[in-house]
PDB file of N, CA and C in Angstrom:
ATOM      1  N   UNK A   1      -7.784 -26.046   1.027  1.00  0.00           N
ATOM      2  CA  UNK A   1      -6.376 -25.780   0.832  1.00  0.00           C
ATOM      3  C   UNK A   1      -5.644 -27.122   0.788  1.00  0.00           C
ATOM      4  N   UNK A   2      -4.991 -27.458  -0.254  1.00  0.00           N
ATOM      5  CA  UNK A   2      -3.656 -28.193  -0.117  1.00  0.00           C
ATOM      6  C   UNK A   2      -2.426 -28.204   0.170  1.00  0.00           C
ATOM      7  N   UNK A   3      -1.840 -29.108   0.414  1.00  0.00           N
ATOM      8  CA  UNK A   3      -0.600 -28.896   1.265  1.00  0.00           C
ATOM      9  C   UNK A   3       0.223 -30.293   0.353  1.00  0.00           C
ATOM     10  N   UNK A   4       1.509 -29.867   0.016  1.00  0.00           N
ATOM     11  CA  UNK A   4       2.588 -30.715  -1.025  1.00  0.00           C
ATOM     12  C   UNK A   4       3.609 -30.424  -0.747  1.00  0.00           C
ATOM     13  N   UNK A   5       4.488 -31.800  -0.600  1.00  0.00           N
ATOM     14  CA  UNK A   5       5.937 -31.621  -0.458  1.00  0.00           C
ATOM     15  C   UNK A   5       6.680 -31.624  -1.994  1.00  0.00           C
ATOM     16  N   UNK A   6       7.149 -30.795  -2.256  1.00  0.00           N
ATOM     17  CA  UNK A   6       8.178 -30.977  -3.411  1.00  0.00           C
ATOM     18  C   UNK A   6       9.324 -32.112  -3.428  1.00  0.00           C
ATOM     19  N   UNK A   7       9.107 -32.771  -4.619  1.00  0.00           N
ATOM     20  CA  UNK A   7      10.390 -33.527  -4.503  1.00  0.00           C
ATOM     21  C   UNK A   7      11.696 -33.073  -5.708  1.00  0.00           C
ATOM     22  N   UNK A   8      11.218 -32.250  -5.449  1.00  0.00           N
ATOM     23  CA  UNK A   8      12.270 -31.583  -6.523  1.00  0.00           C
ATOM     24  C   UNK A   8      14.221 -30.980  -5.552  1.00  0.00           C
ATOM     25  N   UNK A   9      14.946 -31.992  -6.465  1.00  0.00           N
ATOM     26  CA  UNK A   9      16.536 -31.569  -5.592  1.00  0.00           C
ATOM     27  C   UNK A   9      17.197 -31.106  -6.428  1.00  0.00           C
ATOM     28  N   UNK A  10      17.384 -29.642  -5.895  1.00  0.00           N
ATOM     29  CA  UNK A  10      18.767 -28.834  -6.085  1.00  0.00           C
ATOM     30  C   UNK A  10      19.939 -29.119  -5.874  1.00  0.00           C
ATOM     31  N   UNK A  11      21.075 -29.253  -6.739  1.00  0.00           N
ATOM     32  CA  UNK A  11      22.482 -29.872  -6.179  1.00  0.00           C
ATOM     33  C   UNK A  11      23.005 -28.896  -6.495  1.00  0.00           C
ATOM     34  N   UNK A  12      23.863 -28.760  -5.756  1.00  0.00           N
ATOM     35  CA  UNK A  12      24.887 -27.387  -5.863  1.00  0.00           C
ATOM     36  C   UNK A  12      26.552 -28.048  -6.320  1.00  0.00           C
ATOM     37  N   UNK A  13      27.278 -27.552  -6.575  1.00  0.00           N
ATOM     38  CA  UNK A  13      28.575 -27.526  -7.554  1.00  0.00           C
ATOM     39  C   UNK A  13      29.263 -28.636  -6.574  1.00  0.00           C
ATOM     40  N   UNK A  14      29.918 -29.045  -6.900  1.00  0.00           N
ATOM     41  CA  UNK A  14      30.676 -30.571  -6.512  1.00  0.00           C
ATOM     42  C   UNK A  14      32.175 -29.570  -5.621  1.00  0.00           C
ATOM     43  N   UNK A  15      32.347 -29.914  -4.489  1.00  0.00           N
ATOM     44  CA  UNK A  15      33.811 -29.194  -4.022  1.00  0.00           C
ATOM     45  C   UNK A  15      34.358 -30.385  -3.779  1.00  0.00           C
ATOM     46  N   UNK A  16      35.518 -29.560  -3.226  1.00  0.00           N
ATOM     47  CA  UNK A  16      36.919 -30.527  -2.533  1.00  0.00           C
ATOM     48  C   UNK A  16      36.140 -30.456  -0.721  1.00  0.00           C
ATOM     49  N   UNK A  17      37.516 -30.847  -0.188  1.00  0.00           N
ATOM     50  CA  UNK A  17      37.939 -30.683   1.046  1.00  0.00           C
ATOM     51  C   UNK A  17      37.584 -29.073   1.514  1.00  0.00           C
ATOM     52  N   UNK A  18      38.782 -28.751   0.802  1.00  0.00           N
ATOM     53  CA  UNK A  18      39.090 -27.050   0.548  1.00  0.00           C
ATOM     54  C   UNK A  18      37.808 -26.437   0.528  1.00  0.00           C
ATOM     55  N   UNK A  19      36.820 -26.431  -0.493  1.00  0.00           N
ATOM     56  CA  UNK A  19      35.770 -26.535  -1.359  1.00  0.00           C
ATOM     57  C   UNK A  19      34.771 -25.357  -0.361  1.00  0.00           C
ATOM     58  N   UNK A  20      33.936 -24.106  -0.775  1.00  0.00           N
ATOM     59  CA  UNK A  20      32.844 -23.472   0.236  1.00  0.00           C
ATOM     60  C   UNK A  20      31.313 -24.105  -0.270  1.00  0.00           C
ATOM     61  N   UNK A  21      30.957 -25.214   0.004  1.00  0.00           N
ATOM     62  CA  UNK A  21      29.966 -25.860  -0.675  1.00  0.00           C
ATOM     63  C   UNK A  21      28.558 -24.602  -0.845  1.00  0.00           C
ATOM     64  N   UNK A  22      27.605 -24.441  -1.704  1.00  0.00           N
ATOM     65  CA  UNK A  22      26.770 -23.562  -1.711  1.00  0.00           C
ATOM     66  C   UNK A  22      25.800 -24.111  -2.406  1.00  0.00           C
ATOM     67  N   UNK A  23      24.476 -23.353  -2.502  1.00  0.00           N
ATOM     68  CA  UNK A  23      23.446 -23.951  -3.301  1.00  0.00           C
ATOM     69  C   UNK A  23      22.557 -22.695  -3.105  1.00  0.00           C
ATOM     70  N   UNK A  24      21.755 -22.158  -4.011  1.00  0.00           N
ATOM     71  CA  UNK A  24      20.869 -20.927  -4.419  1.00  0.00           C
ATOM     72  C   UNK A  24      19.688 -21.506  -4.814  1.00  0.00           C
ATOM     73  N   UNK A  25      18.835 -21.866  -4.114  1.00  0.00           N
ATOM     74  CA  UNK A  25      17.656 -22.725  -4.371  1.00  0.00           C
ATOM     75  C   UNK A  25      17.194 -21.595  -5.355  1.00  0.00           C
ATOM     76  N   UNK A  26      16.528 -22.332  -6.525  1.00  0.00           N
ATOM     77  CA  UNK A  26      16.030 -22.177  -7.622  1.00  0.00           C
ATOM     78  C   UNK A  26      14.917 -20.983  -7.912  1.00  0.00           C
ATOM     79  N   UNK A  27      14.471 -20.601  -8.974  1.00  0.00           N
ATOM     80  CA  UNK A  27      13.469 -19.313  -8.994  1.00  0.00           C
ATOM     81  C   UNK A  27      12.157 -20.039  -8.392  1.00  0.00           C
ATOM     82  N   UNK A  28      11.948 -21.325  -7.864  1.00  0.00           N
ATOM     83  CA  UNK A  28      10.492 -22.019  -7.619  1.00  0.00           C
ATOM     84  C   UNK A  28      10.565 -21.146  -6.024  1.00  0.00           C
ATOM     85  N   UNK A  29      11.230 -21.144  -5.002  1.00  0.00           N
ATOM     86  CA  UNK A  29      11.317 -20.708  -4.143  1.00  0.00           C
ATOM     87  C   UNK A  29      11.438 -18.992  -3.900  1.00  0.00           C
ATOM     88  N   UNK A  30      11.896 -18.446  -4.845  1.00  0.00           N
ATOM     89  CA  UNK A  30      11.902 -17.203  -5.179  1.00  0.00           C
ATOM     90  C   UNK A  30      10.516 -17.105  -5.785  1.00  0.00           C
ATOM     91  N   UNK A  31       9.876 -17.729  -6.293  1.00  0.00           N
ATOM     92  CA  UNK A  31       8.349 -16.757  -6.339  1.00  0.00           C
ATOM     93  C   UNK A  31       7.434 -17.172  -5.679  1.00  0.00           C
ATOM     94  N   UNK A  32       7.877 -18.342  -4.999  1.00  0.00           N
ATOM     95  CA  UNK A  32       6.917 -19.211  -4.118  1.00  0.00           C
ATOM     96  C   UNK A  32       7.154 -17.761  -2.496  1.00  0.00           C
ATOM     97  N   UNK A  33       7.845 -17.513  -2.670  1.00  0.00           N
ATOM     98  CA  UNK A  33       8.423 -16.635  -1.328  1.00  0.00           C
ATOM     99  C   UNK A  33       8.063 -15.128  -1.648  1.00  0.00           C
ATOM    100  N   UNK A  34       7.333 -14.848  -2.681  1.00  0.00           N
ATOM    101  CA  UNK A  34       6.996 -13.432  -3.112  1.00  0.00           C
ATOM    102  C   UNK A  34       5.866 -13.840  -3.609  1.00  0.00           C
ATOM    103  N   UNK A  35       4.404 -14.474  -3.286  1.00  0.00           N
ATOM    104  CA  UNK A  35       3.357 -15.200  -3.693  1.00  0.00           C
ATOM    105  C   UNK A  35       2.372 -14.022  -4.252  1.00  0.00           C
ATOM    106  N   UNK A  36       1.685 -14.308  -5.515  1.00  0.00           N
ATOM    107  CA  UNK A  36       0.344 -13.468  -5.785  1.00  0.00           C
ATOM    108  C   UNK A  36      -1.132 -14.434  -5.509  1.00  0.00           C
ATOM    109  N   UNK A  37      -1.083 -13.652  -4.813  1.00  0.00           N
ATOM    110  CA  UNK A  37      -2.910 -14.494  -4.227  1.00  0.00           C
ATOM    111  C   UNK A  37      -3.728 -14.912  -5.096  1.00  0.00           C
ATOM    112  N   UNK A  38      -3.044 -15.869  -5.973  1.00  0.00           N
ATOM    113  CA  UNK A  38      -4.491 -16.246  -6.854  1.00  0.00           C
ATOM    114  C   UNK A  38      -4.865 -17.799  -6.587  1.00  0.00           C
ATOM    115  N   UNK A  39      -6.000 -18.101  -7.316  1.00  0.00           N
ATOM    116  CA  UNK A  39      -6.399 -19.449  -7.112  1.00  0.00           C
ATOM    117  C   UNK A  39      -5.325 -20.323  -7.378  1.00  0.00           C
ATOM    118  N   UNK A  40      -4.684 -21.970  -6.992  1.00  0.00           N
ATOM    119  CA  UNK A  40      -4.058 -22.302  -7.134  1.00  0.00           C
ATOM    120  C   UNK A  40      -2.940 -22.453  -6.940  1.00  0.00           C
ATOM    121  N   UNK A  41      -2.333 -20.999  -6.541  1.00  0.00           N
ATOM    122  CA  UNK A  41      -0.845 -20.442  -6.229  1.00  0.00           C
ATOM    123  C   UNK A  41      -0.438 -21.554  -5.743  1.00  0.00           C
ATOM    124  N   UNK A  42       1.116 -21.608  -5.658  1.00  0.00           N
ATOM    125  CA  UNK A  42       1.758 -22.337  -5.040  1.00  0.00           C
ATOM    126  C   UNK A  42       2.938 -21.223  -3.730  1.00  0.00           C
ATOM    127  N   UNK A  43       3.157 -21.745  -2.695  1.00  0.00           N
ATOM    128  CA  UNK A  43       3.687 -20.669  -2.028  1.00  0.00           C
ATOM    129  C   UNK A  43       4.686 -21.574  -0.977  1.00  0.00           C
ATOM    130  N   UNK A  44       5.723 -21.629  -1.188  1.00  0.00           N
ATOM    131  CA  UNK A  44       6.713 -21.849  -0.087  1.00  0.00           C
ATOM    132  C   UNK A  44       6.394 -21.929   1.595  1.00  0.00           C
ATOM    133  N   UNK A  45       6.571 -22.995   2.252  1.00  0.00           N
ATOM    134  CA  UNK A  45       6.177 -22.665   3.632  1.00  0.00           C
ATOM    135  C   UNK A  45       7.587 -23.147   4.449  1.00  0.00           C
ATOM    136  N   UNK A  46       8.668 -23.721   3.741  1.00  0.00           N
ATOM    137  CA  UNK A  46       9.767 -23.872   4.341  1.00  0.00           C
ATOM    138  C   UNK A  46      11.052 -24.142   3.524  1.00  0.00           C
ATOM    139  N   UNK A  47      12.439 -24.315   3.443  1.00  0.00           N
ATOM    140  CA  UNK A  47      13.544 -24.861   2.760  1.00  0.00           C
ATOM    141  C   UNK A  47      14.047 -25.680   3.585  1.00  0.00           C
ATOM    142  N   UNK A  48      14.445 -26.896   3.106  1.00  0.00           N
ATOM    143  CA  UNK A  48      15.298 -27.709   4.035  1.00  0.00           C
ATOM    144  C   UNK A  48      16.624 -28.218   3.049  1.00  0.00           C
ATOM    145  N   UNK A  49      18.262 -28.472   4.172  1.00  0.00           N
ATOM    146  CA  UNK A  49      18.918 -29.029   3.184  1.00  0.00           C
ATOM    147  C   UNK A  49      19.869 -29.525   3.909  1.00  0.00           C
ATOM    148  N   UNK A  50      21.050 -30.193   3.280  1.00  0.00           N
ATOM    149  CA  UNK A  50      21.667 -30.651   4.256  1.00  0.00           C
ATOM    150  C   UNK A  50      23.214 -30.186   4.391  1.00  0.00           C
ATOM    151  N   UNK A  51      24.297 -30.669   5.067  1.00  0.00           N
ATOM    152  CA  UNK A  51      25.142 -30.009   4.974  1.00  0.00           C
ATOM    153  C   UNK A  51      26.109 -31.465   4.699  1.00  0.00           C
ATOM    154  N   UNK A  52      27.262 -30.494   4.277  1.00  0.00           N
ATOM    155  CA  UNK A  52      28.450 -32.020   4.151  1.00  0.00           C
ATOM    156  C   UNK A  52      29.282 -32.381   4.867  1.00  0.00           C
ATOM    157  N   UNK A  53      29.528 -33.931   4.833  1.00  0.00           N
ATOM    158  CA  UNK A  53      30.289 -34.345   5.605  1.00  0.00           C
ATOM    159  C   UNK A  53      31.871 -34.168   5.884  1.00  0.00           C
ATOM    160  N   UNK A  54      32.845 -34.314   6.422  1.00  0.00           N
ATOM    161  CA  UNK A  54      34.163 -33.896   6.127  1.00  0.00           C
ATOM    162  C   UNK A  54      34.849 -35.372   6.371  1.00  0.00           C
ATOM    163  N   UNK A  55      34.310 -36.613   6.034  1.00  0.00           N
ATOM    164  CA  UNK A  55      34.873 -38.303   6.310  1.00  0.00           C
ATOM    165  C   UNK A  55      35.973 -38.361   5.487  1.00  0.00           C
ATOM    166  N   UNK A  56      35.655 -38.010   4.178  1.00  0.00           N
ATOM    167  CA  UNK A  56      36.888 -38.383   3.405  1.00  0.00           C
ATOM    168  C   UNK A  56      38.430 -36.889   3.549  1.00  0.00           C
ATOM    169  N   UNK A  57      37.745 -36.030   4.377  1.00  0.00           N
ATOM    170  CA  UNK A  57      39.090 -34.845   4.137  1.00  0.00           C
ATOM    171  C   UNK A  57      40.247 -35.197   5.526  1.00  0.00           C
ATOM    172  N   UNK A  58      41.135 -34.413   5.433  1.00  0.00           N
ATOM    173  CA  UNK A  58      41.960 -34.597   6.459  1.00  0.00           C
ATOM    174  C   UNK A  58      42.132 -34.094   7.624  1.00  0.00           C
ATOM    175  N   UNK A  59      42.085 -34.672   8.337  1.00  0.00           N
ATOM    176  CA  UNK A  59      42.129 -34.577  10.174  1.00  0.00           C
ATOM    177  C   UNK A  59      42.092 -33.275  10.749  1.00  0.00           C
ATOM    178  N   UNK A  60      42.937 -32.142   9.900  1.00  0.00           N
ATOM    179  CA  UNK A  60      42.916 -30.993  10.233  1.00  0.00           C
ATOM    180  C   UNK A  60      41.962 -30.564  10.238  1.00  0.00           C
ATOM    181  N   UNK A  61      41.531 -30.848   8.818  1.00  0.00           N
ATOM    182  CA  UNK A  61      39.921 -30.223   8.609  1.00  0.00           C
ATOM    183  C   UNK A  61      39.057 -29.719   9.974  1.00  0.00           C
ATOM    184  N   UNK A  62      38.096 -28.785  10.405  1.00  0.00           N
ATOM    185  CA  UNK A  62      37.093 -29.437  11.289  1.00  0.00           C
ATOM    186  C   UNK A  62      36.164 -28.000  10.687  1.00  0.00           C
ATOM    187  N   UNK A  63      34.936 -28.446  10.958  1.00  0.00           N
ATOM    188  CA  UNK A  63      33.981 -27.060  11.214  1.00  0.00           C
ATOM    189  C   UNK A  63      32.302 -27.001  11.959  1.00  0.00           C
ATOM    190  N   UNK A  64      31.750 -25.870  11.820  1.00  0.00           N
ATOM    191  CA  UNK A  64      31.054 -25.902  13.273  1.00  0.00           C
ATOM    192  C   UNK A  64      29.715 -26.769  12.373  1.00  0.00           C
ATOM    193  N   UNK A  65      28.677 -26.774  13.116  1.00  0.00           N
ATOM    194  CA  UNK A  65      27.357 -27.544  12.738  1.00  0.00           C
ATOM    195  C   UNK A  65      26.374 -26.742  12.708  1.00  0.00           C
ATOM    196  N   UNK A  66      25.414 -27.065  12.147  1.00  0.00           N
ATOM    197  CA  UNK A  66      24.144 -26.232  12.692  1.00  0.00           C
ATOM    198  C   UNK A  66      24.169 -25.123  11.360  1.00  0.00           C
ATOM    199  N   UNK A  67      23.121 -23.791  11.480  1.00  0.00           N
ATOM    200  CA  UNK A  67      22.731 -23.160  10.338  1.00  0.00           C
ATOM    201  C   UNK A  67      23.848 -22.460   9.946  1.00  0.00           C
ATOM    202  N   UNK A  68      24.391 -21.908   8.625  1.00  0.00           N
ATOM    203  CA  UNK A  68      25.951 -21.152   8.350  1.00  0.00           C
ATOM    204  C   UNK A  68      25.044 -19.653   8.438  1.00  0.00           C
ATOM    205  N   UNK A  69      26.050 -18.954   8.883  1.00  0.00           N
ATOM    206  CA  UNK A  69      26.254 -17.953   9.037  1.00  0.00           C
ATOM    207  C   UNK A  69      27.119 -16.785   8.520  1.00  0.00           C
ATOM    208  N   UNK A  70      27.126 -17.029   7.278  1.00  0.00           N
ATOM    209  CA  UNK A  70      28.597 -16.207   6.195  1.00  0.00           C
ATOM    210  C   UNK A  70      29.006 -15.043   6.168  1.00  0.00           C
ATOM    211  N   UNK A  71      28.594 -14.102   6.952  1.00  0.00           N
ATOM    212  CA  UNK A  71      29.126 -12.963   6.791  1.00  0.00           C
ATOM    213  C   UNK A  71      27.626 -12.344   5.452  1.00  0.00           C
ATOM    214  N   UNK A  72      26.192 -12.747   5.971  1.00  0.00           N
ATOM    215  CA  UNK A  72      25.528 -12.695   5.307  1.00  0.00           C
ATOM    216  C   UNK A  72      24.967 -13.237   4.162  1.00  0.00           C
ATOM    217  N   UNK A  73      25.801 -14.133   4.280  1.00  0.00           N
ATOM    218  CA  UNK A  73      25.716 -15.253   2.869  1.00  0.00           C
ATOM    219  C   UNK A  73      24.748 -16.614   2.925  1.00  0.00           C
ATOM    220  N   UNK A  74      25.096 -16.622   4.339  1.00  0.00           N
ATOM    221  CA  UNK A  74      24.881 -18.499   5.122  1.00  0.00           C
ATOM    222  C   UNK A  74      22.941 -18.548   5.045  1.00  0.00           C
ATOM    223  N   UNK A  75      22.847 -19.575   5.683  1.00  0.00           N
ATOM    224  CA  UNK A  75      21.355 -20.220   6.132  1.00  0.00           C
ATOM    225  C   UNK A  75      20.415 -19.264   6.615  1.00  0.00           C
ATOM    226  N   UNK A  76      20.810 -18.419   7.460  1.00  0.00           N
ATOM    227  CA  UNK A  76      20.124 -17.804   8.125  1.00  0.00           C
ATOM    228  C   UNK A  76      19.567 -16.695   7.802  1.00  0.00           C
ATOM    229  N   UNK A  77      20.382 -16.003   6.872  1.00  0.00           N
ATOM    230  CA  UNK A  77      20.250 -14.461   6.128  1.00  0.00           C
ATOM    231  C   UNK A  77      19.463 -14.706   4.879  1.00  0.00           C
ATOM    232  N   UNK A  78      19.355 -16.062   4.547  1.00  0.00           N
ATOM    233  CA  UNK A  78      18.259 -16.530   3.446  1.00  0.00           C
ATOM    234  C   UNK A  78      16.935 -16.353   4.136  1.00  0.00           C
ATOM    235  N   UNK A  79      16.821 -17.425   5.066  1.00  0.00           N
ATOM    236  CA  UNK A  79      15.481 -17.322   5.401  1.00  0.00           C
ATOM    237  C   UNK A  79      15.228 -15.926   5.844  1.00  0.00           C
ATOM    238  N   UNK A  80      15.918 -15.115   6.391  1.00  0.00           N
ATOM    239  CA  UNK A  80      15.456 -13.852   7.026  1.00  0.00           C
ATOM    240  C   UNK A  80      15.417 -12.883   5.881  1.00  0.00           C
ATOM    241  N   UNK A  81      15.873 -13.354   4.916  1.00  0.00           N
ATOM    242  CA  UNK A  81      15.333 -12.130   3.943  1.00  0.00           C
ATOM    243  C   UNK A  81      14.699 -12.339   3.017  1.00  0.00           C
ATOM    244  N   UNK A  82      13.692 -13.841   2.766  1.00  0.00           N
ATOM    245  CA  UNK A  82      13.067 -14.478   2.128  1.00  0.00           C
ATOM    246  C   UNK A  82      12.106 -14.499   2.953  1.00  0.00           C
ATOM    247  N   UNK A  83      11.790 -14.243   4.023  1.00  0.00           N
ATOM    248  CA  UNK A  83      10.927 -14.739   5.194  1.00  0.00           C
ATOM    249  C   UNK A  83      10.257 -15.999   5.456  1.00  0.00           C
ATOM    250  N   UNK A  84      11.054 -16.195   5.268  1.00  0.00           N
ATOM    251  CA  UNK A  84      10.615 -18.140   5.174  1.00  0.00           C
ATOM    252  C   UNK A  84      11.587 -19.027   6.183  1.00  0.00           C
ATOM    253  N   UNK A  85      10.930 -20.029   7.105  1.00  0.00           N
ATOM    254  CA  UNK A  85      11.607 -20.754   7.703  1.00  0.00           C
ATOM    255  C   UNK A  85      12.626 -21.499   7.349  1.00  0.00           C
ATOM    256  N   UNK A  86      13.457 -22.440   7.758  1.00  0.00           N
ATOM    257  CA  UNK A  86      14.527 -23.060   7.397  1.00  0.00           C
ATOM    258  C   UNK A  86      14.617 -24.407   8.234  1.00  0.00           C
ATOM    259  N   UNK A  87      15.054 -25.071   7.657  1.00  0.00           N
ATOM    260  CA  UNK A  87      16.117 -26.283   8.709  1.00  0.00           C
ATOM    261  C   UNK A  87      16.970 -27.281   7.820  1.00  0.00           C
ATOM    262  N   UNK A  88      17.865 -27.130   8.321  1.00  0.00           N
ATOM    263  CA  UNK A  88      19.046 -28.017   7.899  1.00  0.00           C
ATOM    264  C   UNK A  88      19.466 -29.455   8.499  1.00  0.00           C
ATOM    265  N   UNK A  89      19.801 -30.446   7.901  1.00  0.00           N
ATOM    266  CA  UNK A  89      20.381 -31.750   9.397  1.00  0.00           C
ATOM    267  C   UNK A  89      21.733 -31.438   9.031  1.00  0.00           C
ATOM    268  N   UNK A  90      22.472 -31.774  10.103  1.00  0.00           N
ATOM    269  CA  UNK A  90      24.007 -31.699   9.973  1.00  0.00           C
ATOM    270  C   UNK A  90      23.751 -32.534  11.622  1.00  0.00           C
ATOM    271  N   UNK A  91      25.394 -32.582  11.713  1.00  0.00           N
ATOM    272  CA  UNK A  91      25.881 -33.631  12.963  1.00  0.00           C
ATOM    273  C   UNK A  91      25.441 -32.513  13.703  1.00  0.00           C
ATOM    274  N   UNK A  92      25.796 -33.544  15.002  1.00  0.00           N
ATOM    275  CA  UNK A  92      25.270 -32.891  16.340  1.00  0.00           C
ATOM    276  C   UNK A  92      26.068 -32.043  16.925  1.00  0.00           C
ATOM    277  N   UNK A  93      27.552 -32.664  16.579  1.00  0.00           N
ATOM    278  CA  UNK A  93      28.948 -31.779  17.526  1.00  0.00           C
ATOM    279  C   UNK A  93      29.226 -31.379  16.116  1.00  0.00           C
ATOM    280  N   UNK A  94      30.637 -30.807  16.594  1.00  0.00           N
ATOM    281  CA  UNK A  94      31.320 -29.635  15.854  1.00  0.00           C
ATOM    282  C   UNK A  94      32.209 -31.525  14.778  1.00  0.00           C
ATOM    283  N   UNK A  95      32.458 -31.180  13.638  1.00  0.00           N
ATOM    284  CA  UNK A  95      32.777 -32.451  12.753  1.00  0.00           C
ATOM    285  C   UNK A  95      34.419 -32.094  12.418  1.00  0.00           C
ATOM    286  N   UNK A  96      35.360 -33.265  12.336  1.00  0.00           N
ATOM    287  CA  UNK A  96      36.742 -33.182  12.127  1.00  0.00           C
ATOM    288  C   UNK A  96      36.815 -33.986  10.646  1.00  0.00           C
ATOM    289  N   UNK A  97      38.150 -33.598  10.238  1.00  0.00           N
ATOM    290  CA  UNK A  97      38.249 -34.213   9.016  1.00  0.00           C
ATOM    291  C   UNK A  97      38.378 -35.657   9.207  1.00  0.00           C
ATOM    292  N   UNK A  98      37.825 -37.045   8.669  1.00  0.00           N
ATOM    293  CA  UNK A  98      38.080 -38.147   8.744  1.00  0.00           C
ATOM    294  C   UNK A  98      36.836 -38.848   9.765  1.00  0.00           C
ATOM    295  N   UNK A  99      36.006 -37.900  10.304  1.00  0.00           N
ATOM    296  CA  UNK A  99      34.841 -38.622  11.210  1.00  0.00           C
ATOM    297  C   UNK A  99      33.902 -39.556  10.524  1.00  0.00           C
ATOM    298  N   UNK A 100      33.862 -40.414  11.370  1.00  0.00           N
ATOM    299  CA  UNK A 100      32.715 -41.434  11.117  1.00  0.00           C
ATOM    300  C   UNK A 100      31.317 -40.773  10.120  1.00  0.00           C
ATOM    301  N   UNK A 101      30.803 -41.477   9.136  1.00  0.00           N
ATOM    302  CA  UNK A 101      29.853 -40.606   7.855  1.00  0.00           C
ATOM    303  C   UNK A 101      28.409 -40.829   9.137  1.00  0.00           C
ATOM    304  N   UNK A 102      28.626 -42.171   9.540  1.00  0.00           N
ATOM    305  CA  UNK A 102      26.938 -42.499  10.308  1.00  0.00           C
ATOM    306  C   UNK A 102      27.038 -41.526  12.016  1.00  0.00           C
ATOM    307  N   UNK A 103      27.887 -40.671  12.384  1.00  0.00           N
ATOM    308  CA  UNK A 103      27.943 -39.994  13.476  1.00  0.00           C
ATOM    309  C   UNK A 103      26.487 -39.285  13.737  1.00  0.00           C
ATOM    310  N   UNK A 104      26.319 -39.324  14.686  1.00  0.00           N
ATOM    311  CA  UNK A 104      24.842 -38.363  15.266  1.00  0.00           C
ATOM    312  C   UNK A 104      24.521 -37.434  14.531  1.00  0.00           C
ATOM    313  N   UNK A 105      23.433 -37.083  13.645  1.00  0.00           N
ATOM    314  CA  UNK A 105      22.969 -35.446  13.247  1.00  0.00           C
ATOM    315  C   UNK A 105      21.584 -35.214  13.726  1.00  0.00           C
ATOM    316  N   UNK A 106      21.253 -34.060  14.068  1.00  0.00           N
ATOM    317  CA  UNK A 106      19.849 -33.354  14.270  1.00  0.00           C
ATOM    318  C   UNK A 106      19.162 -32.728  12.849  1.00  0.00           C
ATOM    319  N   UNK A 107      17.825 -32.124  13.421  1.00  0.00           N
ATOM    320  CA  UNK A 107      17.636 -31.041  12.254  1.00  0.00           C
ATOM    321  C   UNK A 107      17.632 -29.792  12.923  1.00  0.00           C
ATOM    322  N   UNK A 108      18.263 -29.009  12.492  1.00  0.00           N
ATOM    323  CA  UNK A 108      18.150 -27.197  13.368  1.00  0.00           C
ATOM    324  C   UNK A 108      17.653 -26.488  12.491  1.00  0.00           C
ATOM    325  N   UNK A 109      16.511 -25.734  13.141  1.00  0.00           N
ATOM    326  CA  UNK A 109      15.614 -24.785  12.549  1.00  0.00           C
ATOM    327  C   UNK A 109      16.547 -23.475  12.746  1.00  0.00           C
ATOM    328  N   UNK A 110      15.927 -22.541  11.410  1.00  0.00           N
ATOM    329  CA  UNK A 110      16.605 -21.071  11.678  1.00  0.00           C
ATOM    330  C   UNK A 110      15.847 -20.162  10.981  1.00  0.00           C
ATOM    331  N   UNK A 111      15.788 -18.927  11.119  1.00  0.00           N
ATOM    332  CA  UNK A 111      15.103 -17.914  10.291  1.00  0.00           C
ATOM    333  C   UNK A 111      13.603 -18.357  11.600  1.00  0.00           C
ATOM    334  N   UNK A 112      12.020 -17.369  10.276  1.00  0.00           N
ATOM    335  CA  UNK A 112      11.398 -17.085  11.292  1.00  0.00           C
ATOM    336  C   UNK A 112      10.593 -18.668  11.384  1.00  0.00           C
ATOM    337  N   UNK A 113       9.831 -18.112  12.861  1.00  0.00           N
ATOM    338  CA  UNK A 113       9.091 -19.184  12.890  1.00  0.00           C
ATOM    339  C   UNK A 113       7.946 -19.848  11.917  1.00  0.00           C
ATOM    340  N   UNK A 114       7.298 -19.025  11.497  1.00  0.00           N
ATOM    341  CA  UNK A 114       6.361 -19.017  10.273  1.00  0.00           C
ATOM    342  C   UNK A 114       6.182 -18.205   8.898  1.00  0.00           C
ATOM    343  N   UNK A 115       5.795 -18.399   8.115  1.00  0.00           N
ATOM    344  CA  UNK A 115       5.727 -17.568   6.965  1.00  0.00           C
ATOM    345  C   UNK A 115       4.657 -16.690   7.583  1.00  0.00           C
ATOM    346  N   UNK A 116       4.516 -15.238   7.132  1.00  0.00           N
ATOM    347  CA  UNK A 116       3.827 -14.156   7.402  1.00  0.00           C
ATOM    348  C   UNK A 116       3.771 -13.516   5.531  1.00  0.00           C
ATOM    349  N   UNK A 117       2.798 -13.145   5.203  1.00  0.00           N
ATOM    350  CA  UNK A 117       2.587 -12.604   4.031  1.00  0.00           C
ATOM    351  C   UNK A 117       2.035 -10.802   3.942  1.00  0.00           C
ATOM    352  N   UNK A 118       1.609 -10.662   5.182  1.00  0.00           N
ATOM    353  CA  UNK A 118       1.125  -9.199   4.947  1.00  0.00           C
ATOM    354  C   UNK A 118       1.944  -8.405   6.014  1.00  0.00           C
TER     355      UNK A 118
END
């Protein structure tokens, strides 16, 4: 068995401040995440991505860190209905508009722990 990191990057639509940044990783992950057992296959074992900063918006700005949660939309409801793990880096604390770009970030895992196929 082999094991490969993709270097393949998805960019999602350019926002503002204002802006709900998003990204729909591509059909490679959609069939990599619904795999047919044949020789060769290629099969998804995780998504990773990152989140944005709020340095250049204004002070008011602020929002939370860690995996989104949209009302079913966010980080988490992907991997859980893709069954595929996740992790994102974003800062460590909750981020204000105008914060420092080099401030502390982690990576936070979400969804399941492992891929399961049967």
């Amino acid at each position: 068995m082999d094991y490969e990191i993709s270097s393949s990057i998805i960019e999602g639509p350019t926002v503002g401040c204002y802006g709900k940044p998003t990204i729909v990783p591509g059909a490679t992950v959609d069939e990599a995440t619904n795999p047919q057992f044949e020789e060769g296959g290629v099969f998804a074992a995780a998504v990773f991505h990152t989140h944005t900063p709020l340095t250049y918006c204004s002070s008011h700005l602020d929002r939370d860190v860690g995996p989104s949660d949209n009302n079913g939309q966010g980080d988490i409801d992907f991997a859980n209905s893709k069954n595929i793990p996740g992790a994102v880096m974003d800062y460590s604390t909750t981020i204000q508009g105008g914060h420092d770009i080099d401030q502390n970030s982690e990576v936070y895992t979400f969804g399941p722990n492992r891929r399961t196929y049967f």
